[in-house]
N, C-alpha and C. Protein backbone atom coordinates (compact mmCIF):
# COMPACT_ATOMS: atom_id res chain seq x y z
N UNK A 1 -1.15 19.26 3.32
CA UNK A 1 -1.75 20.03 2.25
C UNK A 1 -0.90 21.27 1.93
N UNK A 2 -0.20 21.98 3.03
CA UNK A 2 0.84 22.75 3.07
C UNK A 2 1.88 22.46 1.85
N UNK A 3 2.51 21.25 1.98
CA UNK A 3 3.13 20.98 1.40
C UNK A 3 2.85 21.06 -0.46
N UNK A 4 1.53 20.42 -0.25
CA UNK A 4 1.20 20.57 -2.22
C UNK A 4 1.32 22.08 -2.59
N UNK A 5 0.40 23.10 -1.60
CA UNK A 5 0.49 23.95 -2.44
C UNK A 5 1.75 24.64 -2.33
N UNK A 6 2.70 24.57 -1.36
CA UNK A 6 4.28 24.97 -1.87
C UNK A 6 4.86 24.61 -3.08
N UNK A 7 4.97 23.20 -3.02
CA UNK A 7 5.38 22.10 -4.36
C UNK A 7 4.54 22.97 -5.70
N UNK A 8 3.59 23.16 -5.66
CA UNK A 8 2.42 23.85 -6.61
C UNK A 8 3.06 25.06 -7.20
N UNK A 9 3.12 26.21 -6.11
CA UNK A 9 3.77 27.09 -6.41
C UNK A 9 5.19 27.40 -6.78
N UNK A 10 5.86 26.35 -6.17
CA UNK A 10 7.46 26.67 -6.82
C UNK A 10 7.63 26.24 -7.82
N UNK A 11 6.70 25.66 -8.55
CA UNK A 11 6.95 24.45 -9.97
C UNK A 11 6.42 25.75 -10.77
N UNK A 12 4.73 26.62 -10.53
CA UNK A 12 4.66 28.06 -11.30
C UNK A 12 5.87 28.59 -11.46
N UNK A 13 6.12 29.30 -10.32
CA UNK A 13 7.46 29.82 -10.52
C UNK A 13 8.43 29.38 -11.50
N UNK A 14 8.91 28.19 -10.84
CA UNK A 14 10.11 28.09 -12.12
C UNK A 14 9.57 27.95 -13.63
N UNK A 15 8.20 27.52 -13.93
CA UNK A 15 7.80 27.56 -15.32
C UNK A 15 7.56 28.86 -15.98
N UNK A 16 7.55 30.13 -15.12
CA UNK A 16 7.15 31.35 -15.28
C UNK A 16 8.69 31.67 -15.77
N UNK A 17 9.95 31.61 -15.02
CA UNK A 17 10.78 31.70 -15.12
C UNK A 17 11.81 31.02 -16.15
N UNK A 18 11.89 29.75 -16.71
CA UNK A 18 11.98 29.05 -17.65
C UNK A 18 11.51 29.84 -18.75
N UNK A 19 9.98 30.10 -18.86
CA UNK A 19 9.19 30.52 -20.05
C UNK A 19 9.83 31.50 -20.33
N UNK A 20 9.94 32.39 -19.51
CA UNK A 20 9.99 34.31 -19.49
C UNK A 20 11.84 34.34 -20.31
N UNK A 21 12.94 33.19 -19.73
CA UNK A 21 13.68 33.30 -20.14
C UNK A 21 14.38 32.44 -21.64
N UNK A 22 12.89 31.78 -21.87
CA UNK A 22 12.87 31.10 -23.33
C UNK A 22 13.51 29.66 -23.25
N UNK A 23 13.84 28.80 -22.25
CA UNK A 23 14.37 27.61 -22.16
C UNK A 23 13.30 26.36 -22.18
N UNK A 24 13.72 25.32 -22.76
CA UNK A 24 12.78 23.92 -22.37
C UNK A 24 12.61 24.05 -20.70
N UNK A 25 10.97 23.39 -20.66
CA UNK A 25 11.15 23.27 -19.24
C UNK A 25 11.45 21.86 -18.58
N UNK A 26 11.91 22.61 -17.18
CA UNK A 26 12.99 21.15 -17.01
C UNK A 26 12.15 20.07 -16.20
N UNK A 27 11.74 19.38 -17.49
CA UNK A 27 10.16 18.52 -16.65
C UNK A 27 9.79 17.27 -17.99
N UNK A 28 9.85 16.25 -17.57
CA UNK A 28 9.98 15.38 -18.37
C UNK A 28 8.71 15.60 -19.78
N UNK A 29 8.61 15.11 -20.54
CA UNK A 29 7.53 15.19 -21.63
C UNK A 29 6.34 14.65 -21.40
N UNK A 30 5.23 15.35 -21.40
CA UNK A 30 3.55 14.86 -21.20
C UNK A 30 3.40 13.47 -20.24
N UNK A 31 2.75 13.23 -21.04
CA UNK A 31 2.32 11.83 -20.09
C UNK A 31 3.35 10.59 -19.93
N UNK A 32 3.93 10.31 -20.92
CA UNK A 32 4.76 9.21 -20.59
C UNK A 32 6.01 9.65 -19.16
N UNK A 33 6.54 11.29 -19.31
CA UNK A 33 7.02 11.74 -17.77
C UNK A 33 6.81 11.84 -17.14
N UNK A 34 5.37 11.83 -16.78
CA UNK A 34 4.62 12.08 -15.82
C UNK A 34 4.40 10.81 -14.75
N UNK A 35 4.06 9.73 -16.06
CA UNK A 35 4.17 8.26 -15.47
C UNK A 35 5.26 7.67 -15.05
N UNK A 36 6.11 8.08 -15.87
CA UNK A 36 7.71 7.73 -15.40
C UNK A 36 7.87 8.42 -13.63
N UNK A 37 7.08 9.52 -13.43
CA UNK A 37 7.92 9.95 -11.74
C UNK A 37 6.65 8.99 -11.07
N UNK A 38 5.45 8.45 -11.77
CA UNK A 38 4.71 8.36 -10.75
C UNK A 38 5.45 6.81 -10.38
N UNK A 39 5.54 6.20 -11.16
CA UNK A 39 6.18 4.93 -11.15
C UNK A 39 7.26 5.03 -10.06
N UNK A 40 8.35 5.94 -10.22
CA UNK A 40 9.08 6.11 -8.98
C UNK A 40 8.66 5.95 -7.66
N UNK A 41 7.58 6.77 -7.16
CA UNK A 41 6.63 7.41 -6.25
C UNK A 41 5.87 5.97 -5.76
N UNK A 42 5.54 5.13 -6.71
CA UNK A 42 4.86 3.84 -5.81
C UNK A 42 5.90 3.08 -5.67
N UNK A 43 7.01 2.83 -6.43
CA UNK A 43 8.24 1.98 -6.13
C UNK A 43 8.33 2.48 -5.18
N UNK A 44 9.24 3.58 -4.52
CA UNK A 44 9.29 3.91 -3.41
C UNK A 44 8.31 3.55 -2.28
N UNK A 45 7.20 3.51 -2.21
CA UNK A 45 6.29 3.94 -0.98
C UNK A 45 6.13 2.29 -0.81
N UNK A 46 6.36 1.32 -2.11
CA UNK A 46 6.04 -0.15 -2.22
C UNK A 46 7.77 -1.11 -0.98
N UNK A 47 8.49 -0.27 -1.67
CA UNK A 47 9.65 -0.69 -0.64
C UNK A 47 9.48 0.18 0.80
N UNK A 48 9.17 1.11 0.97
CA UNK A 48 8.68 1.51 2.59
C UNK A 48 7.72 0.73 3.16
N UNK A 49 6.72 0.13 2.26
CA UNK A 49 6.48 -0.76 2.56
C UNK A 49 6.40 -2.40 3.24
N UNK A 50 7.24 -2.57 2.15
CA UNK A 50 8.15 -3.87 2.39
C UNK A 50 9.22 -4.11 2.80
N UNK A 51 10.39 -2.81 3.38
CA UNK A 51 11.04 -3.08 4.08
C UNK A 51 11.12 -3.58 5.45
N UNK A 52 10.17 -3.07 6.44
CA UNK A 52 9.63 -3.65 8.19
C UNK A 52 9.39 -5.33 7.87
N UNK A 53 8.84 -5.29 6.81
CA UNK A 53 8.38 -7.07 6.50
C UNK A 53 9.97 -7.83 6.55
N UNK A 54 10.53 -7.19 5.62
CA UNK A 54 12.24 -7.71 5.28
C UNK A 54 12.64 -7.86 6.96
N UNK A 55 13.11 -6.76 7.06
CA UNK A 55 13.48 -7.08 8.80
C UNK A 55 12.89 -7.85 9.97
N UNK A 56 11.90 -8.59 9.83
CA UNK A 56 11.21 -9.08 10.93
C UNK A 56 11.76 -10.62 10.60
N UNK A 57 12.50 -10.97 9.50
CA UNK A 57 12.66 -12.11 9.48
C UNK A 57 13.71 -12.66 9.82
């Protein structure tokens, strides 16, 4: 849980910082980016998954 609210807060930060200095923020667009990292995030956890399976054979 440590971890989210670090992740939480450094993402404020840099959006505070981004904003304050007038740049796009560096974060994909609404929902379709959002889905795009989550998609990453189960690919990943789907091959941690299925890798021990791969090796046992």
């Amino acid at each position: 849980m440590q971890e989210i609210a670090l992740a939480l807060l450094a993402g404020l930060i840099v959006g505070l910082v981004f904003g304050f200095l007038k740049l796009p923020i560096p974060a994909p667009p609404a929902l379709p980016g959002i889905m795009g990292i989550v998609g990453i995030y189960i690919g990943y956890k789907v091959y941690q998954w299925i890798l021990p399976l791969i090796n046992q054979g």
